[in-house]
Protein backbone atom coordinates (compact mmCIF):
# COMPACT_ATOMS: atom_id res chain seq x y z
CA UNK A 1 7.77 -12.01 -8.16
CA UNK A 2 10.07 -9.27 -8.65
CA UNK A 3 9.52 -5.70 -7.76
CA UNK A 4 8.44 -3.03 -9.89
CA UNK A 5 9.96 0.20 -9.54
CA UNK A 6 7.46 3.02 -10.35
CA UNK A 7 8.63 5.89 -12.12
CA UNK A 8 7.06 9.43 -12.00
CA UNK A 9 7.44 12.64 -10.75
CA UNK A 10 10.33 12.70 -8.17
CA UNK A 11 8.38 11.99 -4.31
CA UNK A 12 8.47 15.71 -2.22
CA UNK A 13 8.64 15.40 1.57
CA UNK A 14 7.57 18.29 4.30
CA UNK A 15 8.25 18.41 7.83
CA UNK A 16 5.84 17.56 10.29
CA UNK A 17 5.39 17.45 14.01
CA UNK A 18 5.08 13.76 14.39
CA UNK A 19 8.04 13.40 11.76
CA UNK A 20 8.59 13.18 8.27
CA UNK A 21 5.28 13.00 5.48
CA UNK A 22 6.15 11.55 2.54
CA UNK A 23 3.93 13.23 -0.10
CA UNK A 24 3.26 11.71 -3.23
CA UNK A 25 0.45 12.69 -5.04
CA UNK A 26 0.49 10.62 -8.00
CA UNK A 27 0.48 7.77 -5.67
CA UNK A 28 -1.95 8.62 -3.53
CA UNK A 29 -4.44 9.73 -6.34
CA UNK A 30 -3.88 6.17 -8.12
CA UNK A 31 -5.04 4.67 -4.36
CA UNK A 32 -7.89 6.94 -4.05
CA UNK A 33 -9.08 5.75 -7.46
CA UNK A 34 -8.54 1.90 -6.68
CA UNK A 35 -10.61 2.85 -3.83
CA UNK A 36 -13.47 4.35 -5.42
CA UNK A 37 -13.74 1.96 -7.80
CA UNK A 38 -13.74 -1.10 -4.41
CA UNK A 39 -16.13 1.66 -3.09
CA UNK A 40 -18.45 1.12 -6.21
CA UNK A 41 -18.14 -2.73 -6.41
CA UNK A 42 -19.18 -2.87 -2.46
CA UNK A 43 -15.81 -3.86 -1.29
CA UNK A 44 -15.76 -1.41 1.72
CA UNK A 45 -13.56 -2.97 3.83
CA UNK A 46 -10.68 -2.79 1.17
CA UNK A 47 -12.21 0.74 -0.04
CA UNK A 48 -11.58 1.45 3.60
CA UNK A 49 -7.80 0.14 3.34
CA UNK A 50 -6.85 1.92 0.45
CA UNK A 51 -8.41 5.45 1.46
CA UNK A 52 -6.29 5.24 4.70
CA UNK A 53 -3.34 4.81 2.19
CA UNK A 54 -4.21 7.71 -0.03
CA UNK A 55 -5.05 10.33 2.24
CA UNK A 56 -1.52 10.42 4.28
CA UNK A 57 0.27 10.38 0.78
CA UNK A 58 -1.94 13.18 -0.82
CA UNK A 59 -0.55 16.53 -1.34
CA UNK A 60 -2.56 19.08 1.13
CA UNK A 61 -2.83 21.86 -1.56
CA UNK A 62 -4.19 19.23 -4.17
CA UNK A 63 -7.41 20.23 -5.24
CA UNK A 64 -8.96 16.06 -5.17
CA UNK A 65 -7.92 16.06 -1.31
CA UNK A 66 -11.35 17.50 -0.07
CA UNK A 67 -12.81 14.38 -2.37
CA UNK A 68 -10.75 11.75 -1.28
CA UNK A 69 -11.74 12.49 2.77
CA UNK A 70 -15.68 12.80 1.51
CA UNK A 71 -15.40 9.65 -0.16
CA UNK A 72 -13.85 8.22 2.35
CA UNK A 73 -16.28 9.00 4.60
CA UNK A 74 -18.87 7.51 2.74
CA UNK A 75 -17.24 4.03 2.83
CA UNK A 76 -17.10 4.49 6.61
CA UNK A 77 -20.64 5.10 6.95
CA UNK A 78 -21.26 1.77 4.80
CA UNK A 79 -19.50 0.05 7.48
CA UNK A 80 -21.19 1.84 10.41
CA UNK A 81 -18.00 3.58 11.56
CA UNK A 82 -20.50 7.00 11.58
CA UNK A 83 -18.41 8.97 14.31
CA UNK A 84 -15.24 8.42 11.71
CA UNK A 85 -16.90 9.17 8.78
CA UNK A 86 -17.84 12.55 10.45
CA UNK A 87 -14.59 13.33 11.19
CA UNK A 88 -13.68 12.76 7.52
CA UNK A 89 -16.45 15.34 6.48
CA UNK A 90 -15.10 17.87 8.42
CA UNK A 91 -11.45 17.20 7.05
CA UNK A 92 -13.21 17.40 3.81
CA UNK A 93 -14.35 20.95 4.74
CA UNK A 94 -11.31 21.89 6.46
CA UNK A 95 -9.25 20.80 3.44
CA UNK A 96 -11.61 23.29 0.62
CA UNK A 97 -10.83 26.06 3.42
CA UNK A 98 -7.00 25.59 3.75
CA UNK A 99 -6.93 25.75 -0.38
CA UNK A 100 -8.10 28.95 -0.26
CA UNK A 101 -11.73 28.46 -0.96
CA UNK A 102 -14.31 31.31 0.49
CA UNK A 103 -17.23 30.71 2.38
CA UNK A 104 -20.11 30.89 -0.09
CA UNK A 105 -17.65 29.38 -2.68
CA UNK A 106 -19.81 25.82 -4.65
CA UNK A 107 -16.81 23.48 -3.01
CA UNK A 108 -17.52 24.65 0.69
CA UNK A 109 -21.26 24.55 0.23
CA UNK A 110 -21.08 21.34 -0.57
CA UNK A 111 -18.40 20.39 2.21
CA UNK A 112 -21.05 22.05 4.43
CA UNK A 113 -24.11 20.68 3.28
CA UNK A 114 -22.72 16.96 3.30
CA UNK A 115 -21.14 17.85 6.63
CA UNK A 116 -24.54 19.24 7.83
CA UNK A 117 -26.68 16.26 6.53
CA UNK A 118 -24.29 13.56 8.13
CA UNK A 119 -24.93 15.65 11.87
CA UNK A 120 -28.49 16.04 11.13
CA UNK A 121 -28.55 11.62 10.25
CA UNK A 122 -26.53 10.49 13.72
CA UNK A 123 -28.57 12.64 16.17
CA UNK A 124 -27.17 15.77 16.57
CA UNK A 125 -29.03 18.59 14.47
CA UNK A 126 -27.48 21.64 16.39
CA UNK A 127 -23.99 20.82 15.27
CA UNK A 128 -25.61 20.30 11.62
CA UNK A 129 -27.23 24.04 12.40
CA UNK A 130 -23.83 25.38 13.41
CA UNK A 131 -21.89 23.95 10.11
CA UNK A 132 -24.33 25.14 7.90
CA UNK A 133 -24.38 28.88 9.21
CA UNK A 134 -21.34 30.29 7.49
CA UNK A 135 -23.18 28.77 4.54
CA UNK A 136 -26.67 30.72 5.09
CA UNK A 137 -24.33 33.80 5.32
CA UNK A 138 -22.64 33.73 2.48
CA UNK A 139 -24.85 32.42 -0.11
CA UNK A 140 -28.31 32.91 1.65
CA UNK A 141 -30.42 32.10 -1.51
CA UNK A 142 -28.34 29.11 -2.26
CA UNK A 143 -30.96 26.22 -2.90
CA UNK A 144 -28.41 23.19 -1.65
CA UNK A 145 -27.56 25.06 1.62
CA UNK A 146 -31.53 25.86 2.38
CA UNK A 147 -33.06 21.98 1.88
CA UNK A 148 -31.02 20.92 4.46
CA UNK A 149 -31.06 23.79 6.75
CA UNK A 150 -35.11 23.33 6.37
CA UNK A 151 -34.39 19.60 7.35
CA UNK A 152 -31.82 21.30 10.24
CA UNK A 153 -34.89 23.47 11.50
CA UNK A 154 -37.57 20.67 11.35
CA UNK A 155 -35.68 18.27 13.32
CA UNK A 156 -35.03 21.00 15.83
CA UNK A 157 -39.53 21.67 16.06
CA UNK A 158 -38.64 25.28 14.43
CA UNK A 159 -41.17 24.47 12.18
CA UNK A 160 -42.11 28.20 11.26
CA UNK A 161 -38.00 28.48 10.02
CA UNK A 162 -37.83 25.46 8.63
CA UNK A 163 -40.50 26.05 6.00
CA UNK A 164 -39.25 30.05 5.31
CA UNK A 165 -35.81 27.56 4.37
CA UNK A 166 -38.05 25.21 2.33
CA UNK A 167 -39.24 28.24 0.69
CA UNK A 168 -35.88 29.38 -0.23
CA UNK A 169 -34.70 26.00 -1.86
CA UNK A 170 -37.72 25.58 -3.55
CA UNK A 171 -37.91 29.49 -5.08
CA UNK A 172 -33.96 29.42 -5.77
CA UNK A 173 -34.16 25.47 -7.24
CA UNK A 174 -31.59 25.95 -10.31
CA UNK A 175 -34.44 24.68 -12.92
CA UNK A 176 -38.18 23.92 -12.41
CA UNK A 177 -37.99 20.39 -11.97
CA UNK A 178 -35.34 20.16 -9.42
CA UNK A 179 -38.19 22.67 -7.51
CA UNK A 180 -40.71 20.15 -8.09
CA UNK A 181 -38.11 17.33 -6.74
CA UNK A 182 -37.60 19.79 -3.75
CA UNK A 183 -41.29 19.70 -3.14
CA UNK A 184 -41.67 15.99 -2.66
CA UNK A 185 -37.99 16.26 -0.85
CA UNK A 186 -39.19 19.03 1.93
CA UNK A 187 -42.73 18.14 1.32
CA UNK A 188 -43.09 16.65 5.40
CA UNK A 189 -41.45 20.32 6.33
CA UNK A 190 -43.73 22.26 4.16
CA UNK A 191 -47.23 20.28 4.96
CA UNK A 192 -46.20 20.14 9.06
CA UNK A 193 -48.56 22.33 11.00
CA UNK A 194 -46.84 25.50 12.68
CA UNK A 195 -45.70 25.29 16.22
């Protein structure tokens, strides 16, 4: 087999503490798509592989970064690494704020929201509270940001909040059937007797 020498746009390096970062984002988006695509086929462990590869290579100002740590995360929760695949959520988030993104902005609600949702799944709904609150700040009629802070709430027996948040998804749902699929999503929170 001989080696193929790939040809592109020339490879730009940066200082870091630990040493030299190669960046190469044409690389590391090609991985990141090889590892979608072993992501979609069930091949985790080798979705898994080629993430790791990706994400050191990936330019931090490029806009798919944010993607490439939520999807990653996602693998890692197939294969029950949940405490890793957090971590990769909040790089997700991190990476939409370093870009310049604002709180309220459609890229960091949905950093938060998956962020918030993955707490709220392994146990540990204040943290999910806590990630979501810029969120509820900045975009307080935002329908994505209030079905899971409703889900937040319930889990935490604020039962009373948690439906005024149902409320809010519902009322704000961008058409009329995604507020019916809200109902049947929050319909445990909104049919729950008050505290």
């Amino acid at each position: 087999m001989v080696p193929v020498r790939r040809t592109g746009p020339p490879v730009r390096t940066t200082a870091s503490i630990s040493g030299i970062q190669m960046i190469d984002q044409p690389r590391a988006a090609e991985l990141a798509r090889e590892a979608f695509d072993q992501w979609e086929a069930g091949h985790h462990e080798q979705s898994r592989l080629l993430y790791e590869a990706a994400i050191p290579l990936a330019d931090p100002q490029h806009w798919g970064l944010s993607a490439y740590h939520g999807e990653y995360a996602c693998v890692l929760n197939e294969l029950g690494k949940h405490d890793q695949a957090t971590v990769q959520l909040k790089k997700s988030l991190a990476a939409e704020l370093t870009q310049g993104n604002a709180e309220g902005a459609p890229a960091v609600l949905i950093a938060r929201y998956f962020l918030a949702e993955q707490l709220l799944r392994h146990g540990a709904p204040e943290l999910a509270l806590e990630a979501l609150t810029p969120s509820t700040s900045s975009a307080p009629n935002h329908w994505l940001t209030r079905v899971v802070e409703a889900h937040v709430l319930f889990a935490l027996n604020r039962r009373c909040e948690a439906k005024v948040a149902a409320a809010l998804a519902i009322s704000n749902a961008p058409t009329p059937a995604k507020g019916e699929e809200l109902k049947l999503n929050l319909g445990q929170v909104l049919s729950a007797p008050d505290e």
